[in-house]
Protein backbone atom coordinates (compact mmCIF):
# COMPACT_ATOMS: atom_id res chain seq x y z
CA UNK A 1 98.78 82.38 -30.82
CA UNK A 2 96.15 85.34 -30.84
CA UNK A 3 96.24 88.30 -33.43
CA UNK A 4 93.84 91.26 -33.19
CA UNK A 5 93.37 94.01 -36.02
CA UNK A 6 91.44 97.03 -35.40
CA UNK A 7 91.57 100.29 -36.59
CA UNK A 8 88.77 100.16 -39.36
CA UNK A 9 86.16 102.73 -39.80
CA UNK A 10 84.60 104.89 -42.69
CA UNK A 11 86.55 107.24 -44.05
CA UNK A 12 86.01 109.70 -47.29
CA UNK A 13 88.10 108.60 -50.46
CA UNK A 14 91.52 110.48 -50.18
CA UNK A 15 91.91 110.09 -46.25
CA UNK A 16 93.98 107.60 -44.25
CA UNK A 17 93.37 105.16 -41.33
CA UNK A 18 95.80 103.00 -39.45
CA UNK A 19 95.31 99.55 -38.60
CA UNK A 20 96.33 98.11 -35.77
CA UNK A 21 96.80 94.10 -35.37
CA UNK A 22 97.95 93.27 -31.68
CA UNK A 23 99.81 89.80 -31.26
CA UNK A 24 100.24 87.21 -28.27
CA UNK A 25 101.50 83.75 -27.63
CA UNK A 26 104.40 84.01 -29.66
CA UNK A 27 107.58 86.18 -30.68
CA UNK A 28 107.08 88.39 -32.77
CA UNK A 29 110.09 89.82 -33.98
CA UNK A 30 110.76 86.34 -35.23
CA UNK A 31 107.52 85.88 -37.94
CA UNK A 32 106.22 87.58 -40.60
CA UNK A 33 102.67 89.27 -40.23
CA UNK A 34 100.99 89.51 -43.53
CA UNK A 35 98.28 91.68 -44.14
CA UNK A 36 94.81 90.79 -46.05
CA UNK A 37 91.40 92.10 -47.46
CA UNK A 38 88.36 90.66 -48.37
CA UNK A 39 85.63 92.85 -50.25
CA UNK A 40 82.23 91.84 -50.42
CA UNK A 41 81.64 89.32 -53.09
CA UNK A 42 85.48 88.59 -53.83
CA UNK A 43 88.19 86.71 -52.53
CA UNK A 44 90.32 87.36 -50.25
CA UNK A 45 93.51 88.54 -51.10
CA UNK A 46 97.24 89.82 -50.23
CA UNK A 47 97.86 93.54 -49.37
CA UNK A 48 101.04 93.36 -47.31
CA UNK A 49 103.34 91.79 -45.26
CA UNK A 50 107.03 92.37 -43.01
CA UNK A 51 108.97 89.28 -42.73
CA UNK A 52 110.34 88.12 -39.13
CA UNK A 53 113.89 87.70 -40.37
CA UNK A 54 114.93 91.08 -41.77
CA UNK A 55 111.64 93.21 -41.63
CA UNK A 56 111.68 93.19 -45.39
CA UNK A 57 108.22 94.49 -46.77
CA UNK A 58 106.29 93.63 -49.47
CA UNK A 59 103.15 95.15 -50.93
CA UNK A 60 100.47 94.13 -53.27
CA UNK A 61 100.82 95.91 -56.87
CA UNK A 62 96.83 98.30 -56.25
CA UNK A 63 98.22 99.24 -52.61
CA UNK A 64 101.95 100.20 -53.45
CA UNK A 65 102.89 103.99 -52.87
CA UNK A 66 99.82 104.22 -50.58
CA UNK A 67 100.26 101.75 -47.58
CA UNK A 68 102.66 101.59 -45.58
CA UNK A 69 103.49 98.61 -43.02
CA UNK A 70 105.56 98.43 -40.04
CA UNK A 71 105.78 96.32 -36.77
CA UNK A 72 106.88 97.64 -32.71
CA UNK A 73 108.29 94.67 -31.57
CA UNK A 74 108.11 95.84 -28.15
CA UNK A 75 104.81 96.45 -28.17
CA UNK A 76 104.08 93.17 -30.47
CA UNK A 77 101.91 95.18 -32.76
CA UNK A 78 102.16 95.60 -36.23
CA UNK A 79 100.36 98.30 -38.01
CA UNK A 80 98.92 99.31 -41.88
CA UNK A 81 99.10 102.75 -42.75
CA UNK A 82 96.90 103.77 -45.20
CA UNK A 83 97.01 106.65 -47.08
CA UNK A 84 94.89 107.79 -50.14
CA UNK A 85 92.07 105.47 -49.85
CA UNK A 86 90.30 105.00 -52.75
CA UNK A 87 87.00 103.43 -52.89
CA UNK A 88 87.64 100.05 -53.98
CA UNK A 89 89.93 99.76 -50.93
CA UNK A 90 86.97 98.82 -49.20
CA UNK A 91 86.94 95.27 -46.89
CA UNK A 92 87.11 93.46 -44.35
CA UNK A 93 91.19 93.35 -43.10
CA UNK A 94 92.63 90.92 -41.71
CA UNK A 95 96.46 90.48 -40.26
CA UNK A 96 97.44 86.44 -39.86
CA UNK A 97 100.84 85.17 -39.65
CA UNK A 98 102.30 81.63 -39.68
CA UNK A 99 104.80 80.05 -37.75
CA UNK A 100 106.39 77.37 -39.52
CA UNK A 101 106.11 78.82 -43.44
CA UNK A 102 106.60 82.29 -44.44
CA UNK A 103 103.40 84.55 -45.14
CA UNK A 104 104.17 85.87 -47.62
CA UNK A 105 107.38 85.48 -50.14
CA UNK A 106 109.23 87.89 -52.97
CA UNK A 107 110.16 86.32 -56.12
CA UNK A 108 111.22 87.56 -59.93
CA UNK A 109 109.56 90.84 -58.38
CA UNK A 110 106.12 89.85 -57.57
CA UNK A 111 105.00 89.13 -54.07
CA UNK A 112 103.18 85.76 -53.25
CA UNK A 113 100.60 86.04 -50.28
CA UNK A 114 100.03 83.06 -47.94
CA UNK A 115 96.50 82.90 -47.99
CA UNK A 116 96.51 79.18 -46.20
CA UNK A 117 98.06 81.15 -43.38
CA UNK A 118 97.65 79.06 -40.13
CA UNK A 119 96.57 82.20 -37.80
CA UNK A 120 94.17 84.98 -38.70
CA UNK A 121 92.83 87.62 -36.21
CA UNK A 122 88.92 88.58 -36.44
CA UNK A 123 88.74 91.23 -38.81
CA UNK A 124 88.53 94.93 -39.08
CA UNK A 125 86.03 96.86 -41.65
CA UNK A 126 87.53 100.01 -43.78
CA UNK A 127 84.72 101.53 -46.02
CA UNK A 128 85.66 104.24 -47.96
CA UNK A 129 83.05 106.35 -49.15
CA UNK A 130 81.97 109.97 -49.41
């Protein structure tokens, strides 16, 4: 199981960047792919995530309305659309997924992340600065 986000780069507060995380060694369309940031200094934490079954999608409460996430199963890729970046957007992003539990679940309307995720892909910087 390999995952691979890029995509990252600077960008001005108010623009948008798309993050790419590529998959291998297993099927996609099957497993969710959450979505993660860590900013320097603070732990890493939740930001989205499309579940395997039904593509649901889920998104963390300071990311909602801005991001958008969506998956090409045929090109076993899922991607992070960001839109309006604001500052403290800025991290280090990482896509992971896990195979036997789900990344990330929906209950009583708040979304729990899977932090303990078994796979993680090298991460991808976004700073967002003028």
């Amino acid at each position: 199981v390999q995952l691979q986000a890029s995509g990252g780069g600077l960008v001005q507060p108010g623009g948008s960047l798309r993050l790419s995380c590529a998959t291998s060694g297993f099927t996609l369309d099957l497993h969710g792919i959450g979505w993660f940031r860590q900013a320097p200094g603070k732990e890493r934490e939740g930001v989205s995530c499309i579940s395997g079954v039904d593509n649901s999608t889920y998104y963390a409460d300071s990311v909602k309305g801005r991001f958008l996430i969506s998956r090409d199963n045929a090109k076993t890729t899922v991607y992070l659309e960001m839109n309006n970046l604001k500052p403290e957007d800025t991290a280090v992003y990482y896509c992971a997924t896990d195979l036997n539990w789900a990344v990330c679940t929906h209950y009583g309307g708040t979304v729990y992340f899977n932090n303990g995720a078994t796979y993680w892909g090298e991460g991808t910087l976004v700073t967002v600065s003028s």
